[in-house]
Each structure stands twice: as C-alpha cells, then as structure tokens.
C-alpha atoms as a PDB file:
ATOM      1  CA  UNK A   1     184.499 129.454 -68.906  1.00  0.00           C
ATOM      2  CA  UNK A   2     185.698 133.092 -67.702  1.00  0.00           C
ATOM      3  CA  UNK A   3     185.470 136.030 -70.154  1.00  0.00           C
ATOM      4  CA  UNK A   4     187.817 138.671 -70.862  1.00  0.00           C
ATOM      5  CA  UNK A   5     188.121 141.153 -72.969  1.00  0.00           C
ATOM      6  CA  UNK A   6     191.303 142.357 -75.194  1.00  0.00           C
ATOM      7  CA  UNK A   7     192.077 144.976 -72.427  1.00  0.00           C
ATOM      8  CA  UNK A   8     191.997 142.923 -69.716  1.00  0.00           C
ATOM      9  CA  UNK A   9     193.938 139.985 -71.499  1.00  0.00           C
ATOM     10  CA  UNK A  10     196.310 142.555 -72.332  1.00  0.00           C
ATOM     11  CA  UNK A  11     196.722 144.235 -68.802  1.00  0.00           C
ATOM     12  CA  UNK A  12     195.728 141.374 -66.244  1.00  0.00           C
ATOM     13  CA  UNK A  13     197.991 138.520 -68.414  1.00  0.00           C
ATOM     14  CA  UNK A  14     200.387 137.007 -65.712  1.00  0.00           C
ATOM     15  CA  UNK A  15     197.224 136.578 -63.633  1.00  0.00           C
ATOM     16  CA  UNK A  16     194.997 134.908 -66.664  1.00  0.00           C
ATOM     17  CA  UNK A  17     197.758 132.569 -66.964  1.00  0.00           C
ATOM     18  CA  UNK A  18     198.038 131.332 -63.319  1.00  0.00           C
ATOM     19  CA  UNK A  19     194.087 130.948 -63.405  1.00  0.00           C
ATOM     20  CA  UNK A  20     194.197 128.324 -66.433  1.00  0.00           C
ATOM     21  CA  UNK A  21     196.829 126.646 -64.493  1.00  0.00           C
ATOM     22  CA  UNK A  22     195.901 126.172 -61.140  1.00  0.00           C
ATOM     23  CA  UNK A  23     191.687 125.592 -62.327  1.00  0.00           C
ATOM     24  CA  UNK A  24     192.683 123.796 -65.587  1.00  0.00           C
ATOM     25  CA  UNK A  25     189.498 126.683 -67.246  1.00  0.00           C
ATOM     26  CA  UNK A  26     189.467 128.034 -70.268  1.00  0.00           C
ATOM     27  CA  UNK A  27     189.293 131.307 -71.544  1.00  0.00           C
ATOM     28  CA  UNK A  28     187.084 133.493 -73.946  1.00  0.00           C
ATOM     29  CA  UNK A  29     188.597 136.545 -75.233  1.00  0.00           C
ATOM     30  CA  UNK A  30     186.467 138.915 -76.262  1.00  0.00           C
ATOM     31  CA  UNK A  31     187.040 142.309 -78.766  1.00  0.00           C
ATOM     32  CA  UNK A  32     183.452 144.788 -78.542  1.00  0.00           C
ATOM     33  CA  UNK A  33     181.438 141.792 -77.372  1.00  0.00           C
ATOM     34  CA  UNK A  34     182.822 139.492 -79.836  1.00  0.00           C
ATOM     35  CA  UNK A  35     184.343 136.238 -79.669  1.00  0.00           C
ATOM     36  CA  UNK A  36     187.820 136.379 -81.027  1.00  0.00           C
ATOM     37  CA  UNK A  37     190.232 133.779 -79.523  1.00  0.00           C
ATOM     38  CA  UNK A  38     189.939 131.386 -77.000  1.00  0.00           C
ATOM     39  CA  UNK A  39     192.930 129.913 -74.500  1.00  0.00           C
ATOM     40  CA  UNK A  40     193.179 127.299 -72.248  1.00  0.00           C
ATOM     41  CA  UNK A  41     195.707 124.469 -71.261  1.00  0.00           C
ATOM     42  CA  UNK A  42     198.006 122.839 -73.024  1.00  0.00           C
ATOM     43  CA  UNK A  43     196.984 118.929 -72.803  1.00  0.00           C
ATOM     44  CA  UNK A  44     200.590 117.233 -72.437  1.00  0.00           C
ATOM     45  CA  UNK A  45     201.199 113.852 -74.264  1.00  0.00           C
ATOM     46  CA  UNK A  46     202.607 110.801 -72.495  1.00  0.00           C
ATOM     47  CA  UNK A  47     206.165 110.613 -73.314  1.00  0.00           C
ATOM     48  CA  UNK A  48     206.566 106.641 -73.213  1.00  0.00           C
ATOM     49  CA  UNK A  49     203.787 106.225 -76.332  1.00  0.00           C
ATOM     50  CA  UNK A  50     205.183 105.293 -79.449  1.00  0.00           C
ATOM     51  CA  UNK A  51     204.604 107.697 -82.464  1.00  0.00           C
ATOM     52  CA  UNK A  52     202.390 105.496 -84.760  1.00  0.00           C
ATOM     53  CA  UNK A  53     204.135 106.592 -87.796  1.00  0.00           C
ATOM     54  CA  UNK A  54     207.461 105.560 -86.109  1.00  0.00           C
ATOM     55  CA  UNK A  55     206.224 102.492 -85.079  1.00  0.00           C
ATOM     56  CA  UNK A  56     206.654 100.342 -88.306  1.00  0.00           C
ATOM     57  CA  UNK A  57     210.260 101.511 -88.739  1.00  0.00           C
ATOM     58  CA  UNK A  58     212.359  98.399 -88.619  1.00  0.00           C
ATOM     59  CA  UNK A  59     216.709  98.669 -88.151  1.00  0.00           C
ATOM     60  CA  UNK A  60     217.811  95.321 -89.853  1.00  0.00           C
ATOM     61  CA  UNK A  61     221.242  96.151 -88.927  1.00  0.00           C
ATOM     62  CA  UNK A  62     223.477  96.377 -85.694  1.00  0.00           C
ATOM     63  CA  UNK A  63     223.590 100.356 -85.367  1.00  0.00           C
ATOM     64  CA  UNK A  64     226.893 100.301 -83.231  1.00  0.00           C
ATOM     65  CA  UNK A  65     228.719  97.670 -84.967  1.00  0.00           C
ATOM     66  CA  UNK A  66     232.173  99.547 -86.562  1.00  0.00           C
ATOM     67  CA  UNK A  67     232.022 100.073 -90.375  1.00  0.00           C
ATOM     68  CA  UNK A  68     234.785  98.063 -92.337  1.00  0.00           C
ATOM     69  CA  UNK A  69     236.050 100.753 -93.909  1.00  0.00           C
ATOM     70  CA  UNK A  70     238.117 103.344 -91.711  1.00  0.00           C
ATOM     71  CA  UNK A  71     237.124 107.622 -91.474  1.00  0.00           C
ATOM     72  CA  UNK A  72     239.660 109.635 -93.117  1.00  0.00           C
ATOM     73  CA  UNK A  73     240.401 112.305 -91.233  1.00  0.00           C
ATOM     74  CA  UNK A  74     239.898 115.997 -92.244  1.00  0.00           C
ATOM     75  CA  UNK A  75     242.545 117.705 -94.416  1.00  0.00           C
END
C-alpha cells in the first residue's frame, strides 16, 4: 500500500488517481505521521444481479394494458 501525506495528496492528485487505477493499490494518507484516510478503488457491482430487496416484488397486473377510464386533459 503506497503512503502519502496531505501535501502530496493535495499537490500530486491527478497522478495518485491514475496509480489506483492502472495497479488497482490502495492508498494511506497520512497528516504528521498519522493515519487519517485511506483511498483506493471503487469495486463496481454487476449490473445484471437482481437487488434482493427488489426481488420479491410481484406486478399482478398487465402494466401496459389502457385504463378504462379516459385522461382528462389539462385546463
């Protein structure tokens, strides 16, 4: 895991980025030798998974059939 301090977060931050990127590492930050924060890649989800707490909704009705009763429209 690389180190940096504030400072160098601050000034070097383009190029901290492009290292957790490309080497998938993580990084320490450090204020006066202390641990402070700590940054790193964001771990991506699959997008085709179903949400388990949307899985046990249930549509008992056809969604695109036409209502019986017609819109008014706006006055």
């Amino acid at each position: 895991m690389k180190t940096a301090t504030i400072y160098e977060t601050k000034t070097k931050l383009s190029s901290l980025i492009k290292l957790v990127e490309q080497s998938n590492e993580r990084i320490l930050i450090t204020k006066h030798g202390h641990r402070v924060a700590e940054r790193g890649p964001v771990s991506r989800k699959s997008r085709l998974l179903v949400d388990p707490l949307l899985a046990g909704i249930q549509i008992n009705y056809d969604p695109v059939k036409p209502t019986e009763d017609e819109w008014l429209p706006a006055s």
